[in-house]
N, C-alpha and C. Protein backbone atom coordinates (compact mmCIF):
# COMPACT_ATOMS: atom_id res chain seq x y z
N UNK A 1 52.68 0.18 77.75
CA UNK A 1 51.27 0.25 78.03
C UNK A 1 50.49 -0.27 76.82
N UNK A 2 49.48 -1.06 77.17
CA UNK A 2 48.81 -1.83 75.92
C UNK A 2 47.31 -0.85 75.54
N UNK A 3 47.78 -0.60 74.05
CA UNK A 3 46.16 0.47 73.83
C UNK A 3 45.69 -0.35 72.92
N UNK A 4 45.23 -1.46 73.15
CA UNK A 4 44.33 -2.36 72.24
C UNK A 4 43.30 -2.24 72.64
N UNK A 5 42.26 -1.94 71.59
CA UNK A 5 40.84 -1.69 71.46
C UNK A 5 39.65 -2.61 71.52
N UNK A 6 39.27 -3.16 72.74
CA UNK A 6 38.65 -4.86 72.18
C UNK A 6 37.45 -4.64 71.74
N UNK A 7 37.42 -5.59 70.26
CA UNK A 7 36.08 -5.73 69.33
C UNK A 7 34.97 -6.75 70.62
N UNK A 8 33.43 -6.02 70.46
CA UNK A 8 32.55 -6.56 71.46
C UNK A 8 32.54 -8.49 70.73
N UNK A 9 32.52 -9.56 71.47
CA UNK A 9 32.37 -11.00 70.87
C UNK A 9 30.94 -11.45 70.23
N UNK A 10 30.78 -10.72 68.98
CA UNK A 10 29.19 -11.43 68.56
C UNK A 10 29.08 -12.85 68.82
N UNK A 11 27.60 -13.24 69.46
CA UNK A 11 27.70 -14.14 69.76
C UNK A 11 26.15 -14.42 69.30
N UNK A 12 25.74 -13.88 69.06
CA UNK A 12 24.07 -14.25 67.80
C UNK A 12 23.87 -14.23 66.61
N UNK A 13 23.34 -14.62 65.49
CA UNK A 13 23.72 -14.67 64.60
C UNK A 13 22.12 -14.15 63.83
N UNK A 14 21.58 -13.59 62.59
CA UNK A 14 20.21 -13.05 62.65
C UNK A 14 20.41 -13.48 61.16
N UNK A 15 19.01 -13.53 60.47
CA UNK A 15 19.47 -13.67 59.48
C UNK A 15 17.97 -12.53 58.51
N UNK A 16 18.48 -11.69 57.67
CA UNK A 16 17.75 -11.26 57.24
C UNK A 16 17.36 -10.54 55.69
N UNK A 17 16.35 -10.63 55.09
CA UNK A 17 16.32 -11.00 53.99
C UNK A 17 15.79 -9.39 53.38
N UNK A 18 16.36 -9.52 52.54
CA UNK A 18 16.84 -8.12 51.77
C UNK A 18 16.21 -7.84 49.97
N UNK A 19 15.26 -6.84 49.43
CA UNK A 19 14.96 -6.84 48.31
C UNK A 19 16.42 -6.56 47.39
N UNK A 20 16.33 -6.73 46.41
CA UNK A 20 17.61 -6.67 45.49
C UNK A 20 18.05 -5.03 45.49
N UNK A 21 17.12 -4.66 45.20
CA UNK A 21 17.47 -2.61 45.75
C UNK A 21 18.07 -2.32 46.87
N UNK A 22 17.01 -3.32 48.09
CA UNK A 22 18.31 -2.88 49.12
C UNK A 22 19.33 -2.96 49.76
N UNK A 23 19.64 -4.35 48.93
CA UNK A 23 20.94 -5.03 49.29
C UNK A 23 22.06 -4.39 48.39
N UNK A 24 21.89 -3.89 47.29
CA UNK A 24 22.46 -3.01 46.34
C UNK A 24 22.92 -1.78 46.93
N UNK A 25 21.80 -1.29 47.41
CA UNK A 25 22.16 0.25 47.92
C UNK A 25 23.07 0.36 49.12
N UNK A 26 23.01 -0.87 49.97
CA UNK A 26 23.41 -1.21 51.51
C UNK A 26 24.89 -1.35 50.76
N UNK A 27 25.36 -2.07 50.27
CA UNK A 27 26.26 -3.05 49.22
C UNK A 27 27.59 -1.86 48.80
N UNK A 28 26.63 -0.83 47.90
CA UNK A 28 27.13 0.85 47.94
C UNK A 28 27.79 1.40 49.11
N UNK A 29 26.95 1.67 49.76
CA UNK A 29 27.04 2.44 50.98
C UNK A 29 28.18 1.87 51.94
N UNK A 30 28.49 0.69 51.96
CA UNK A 30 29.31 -0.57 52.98
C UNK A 30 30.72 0.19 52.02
N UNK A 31 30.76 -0.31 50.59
CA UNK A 31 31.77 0.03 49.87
C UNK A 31 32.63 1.27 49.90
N UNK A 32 31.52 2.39 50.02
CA UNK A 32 32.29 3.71 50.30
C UNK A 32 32.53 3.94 51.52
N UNK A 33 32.03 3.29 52.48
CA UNK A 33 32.16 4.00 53.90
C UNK A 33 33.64 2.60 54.09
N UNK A 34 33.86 1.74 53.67
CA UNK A 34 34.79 0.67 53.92
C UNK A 34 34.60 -0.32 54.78
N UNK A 35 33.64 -0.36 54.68
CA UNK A 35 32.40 -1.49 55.91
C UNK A 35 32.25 -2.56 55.35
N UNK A 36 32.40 -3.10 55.91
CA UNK A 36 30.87 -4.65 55.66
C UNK A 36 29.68 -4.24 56.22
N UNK A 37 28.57 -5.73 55.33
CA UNK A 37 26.95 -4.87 55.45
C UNK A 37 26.94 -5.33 56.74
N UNK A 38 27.41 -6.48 57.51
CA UNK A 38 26.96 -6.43 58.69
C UNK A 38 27.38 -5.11 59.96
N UNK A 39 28.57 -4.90 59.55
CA UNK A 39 29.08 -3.38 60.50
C UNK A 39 27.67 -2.54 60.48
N UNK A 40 27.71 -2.23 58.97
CA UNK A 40 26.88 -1.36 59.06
C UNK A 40 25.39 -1.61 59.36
N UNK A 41 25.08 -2.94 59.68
CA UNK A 41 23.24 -2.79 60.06
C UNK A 41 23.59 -3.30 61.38
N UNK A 42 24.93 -3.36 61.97
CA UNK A 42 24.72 -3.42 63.62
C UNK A 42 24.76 -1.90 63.87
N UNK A 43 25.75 -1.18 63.67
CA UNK A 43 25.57 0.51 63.66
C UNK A 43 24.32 0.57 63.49
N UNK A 44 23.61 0.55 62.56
CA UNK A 44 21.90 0.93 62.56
C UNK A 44 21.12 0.60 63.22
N UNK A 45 21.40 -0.60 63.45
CA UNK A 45 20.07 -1.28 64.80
C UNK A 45 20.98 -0.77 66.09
N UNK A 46 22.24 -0.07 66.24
CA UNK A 46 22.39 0.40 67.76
C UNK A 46 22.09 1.64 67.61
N UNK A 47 22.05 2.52 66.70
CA UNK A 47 21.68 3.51 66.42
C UNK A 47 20.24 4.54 66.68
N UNK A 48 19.67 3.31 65.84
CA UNK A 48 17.97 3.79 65.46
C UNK A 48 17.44 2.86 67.10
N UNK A 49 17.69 1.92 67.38
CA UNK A 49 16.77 1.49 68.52
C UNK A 49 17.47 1.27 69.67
N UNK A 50 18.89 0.93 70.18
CA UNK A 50 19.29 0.80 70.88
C UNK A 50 19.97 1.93 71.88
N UNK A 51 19.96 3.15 71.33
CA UNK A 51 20.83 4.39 71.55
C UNK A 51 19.38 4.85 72.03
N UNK A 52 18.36 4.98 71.98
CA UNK A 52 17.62 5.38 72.26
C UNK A 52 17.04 5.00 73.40
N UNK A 53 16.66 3.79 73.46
CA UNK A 53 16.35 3.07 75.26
C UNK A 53 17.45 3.07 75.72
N UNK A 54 18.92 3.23 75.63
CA UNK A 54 19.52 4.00 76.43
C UNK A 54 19.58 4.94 76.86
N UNK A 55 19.34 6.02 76.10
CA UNK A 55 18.96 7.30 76.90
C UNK A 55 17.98 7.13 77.71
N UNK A 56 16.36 6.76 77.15
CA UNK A 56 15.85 6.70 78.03
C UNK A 56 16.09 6.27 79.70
N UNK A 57 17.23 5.19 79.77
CA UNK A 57 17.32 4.81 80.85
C UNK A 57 18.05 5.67 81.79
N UNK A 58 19.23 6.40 81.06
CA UNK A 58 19.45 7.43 81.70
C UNK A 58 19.23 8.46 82.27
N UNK A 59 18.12 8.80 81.18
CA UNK A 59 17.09 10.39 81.85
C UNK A 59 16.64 9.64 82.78
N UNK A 60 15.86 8.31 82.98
CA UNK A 60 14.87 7.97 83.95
C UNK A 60 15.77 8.03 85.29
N UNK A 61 16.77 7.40 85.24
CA UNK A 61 18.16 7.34 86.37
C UNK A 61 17.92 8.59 86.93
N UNK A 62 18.38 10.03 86.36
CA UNK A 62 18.60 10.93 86.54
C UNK A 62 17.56 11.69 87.02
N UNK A 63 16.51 11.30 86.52
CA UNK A 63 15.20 11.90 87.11
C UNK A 63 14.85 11.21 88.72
N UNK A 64 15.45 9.58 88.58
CA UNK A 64 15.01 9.67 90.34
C UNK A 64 15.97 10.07 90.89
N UNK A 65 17.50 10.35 90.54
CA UNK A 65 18.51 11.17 91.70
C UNK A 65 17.60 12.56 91.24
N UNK A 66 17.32 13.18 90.52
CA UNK A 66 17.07 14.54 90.76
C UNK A 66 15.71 14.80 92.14
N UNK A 67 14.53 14.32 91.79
CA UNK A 67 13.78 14.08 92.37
C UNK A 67 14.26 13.27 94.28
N UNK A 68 15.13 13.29 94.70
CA UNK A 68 15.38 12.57 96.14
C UNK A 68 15.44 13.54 96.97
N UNK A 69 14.58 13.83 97.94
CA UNK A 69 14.50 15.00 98.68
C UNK A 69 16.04 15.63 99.42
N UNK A 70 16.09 17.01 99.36
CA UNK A 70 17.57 18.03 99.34
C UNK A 70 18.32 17.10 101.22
N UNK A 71 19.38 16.90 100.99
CA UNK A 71 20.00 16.49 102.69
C UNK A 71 20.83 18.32 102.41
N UNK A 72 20.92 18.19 103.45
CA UNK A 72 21.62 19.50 103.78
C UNK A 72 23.12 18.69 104.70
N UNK A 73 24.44 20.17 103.53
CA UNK A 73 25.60 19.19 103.69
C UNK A 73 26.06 19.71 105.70
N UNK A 74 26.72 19.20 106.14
CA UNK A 74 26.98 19.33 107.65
C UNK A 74 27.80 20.28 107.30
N UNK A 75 27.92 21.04 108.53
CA UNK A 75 28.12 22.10 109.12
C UNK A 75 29.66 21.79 109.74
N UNK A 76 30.05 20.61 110.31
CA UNK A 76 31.18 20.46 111.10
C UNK A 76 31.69 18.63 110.27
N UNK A 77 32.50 18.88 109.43
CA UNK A 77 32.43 17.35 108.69
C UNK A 77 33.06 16.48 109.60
N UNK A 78 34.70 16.93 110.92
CA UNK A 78 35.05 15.89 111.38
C UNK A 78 33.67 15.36 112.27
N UNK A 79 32.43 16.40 112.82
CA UNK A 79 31.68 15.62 113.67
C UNK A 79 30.98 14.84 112.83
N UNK A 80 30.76 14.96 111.95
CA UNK A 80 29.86 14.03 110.85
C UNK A 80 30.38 12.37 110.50
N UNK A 81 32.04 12.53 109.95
CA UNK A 81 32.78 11.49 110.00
C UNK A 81 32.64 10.91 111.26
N UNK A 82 33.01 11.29 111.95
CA UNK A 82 32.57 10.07 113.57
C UNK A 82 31.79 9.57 113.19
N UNK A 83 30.25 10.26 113.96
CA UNK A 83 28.84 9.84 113.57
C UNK A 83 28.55 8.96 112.54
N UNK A 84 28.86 9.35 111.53
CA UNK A 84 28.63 8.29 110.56
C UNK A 84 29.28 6.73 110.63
N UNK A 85 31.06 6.83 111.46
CA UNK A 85 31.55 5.75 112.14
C UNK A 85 31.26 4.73 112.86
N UNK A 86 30.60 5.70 113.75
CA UNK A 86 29.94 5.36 114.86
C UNK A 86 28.69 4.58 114.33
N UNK A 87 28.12 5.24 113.50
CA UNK A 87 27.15 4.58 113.31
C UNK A 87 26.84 2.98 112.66
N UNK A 88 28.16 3.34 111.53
CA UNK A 88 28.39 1.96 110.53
C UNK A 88 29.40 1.35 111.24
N UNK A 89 29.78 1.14 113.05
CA UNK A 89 30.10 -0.08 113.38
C UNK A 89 31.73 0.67 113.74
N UNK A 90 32.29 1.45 112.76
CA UNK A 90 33.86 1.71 112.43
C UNK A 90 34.44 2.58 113.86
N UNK A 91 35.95 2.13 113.67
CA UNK A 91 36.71 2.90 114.46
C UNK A 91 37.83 3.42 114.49
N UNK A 92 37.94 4.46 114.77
CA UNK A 92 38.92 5.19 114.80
C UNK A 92 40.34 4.84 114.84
């Protein structure tokens, strides 16, 4: 069984410009954690902005299944399975 982990394919490239402090401190921080600076400012930009409008999208998801008015489950499921057969064309 194959447990290979696939790295996502960057495929943009950004380019961004850094005071000498904070390329230093970033520089640090990459070193002890065993990173490169780019690992670590894609972690940050999925972190700080991207992890976040994800959730949002999720609560919003979840808020319109919560919000969909209650069906009440049937009472007799083989009569339901027909019906529903019946209805979408299918047969027995």
């Amino acid at each position: 069984m194959n447990h290979e982990v696939s790295m996502p394919k960057y495929q943009r490239k950004i380019q961004v410009l850094l005071t000498e402090a904070q390329f230093q401190a970033l520089d640090e921080i990459a070193a002890q954690q065993e990173k490169k600076i780019g690992t670590l400012v894609r972690e940050a930009i999925e972190e700080y902005y991207l992890k976040n409008a994800k959730q949002a999208r999720i609560t919003e998801a979840a808020d319109r299944l919560l919000s969909l008015p209650e069906v009440p489950a049937p009472e007799d499921w083989e009569q339901f399975e027909k019906e529903v057969a019946r209805d979408h064309g299918f047969h027995e």
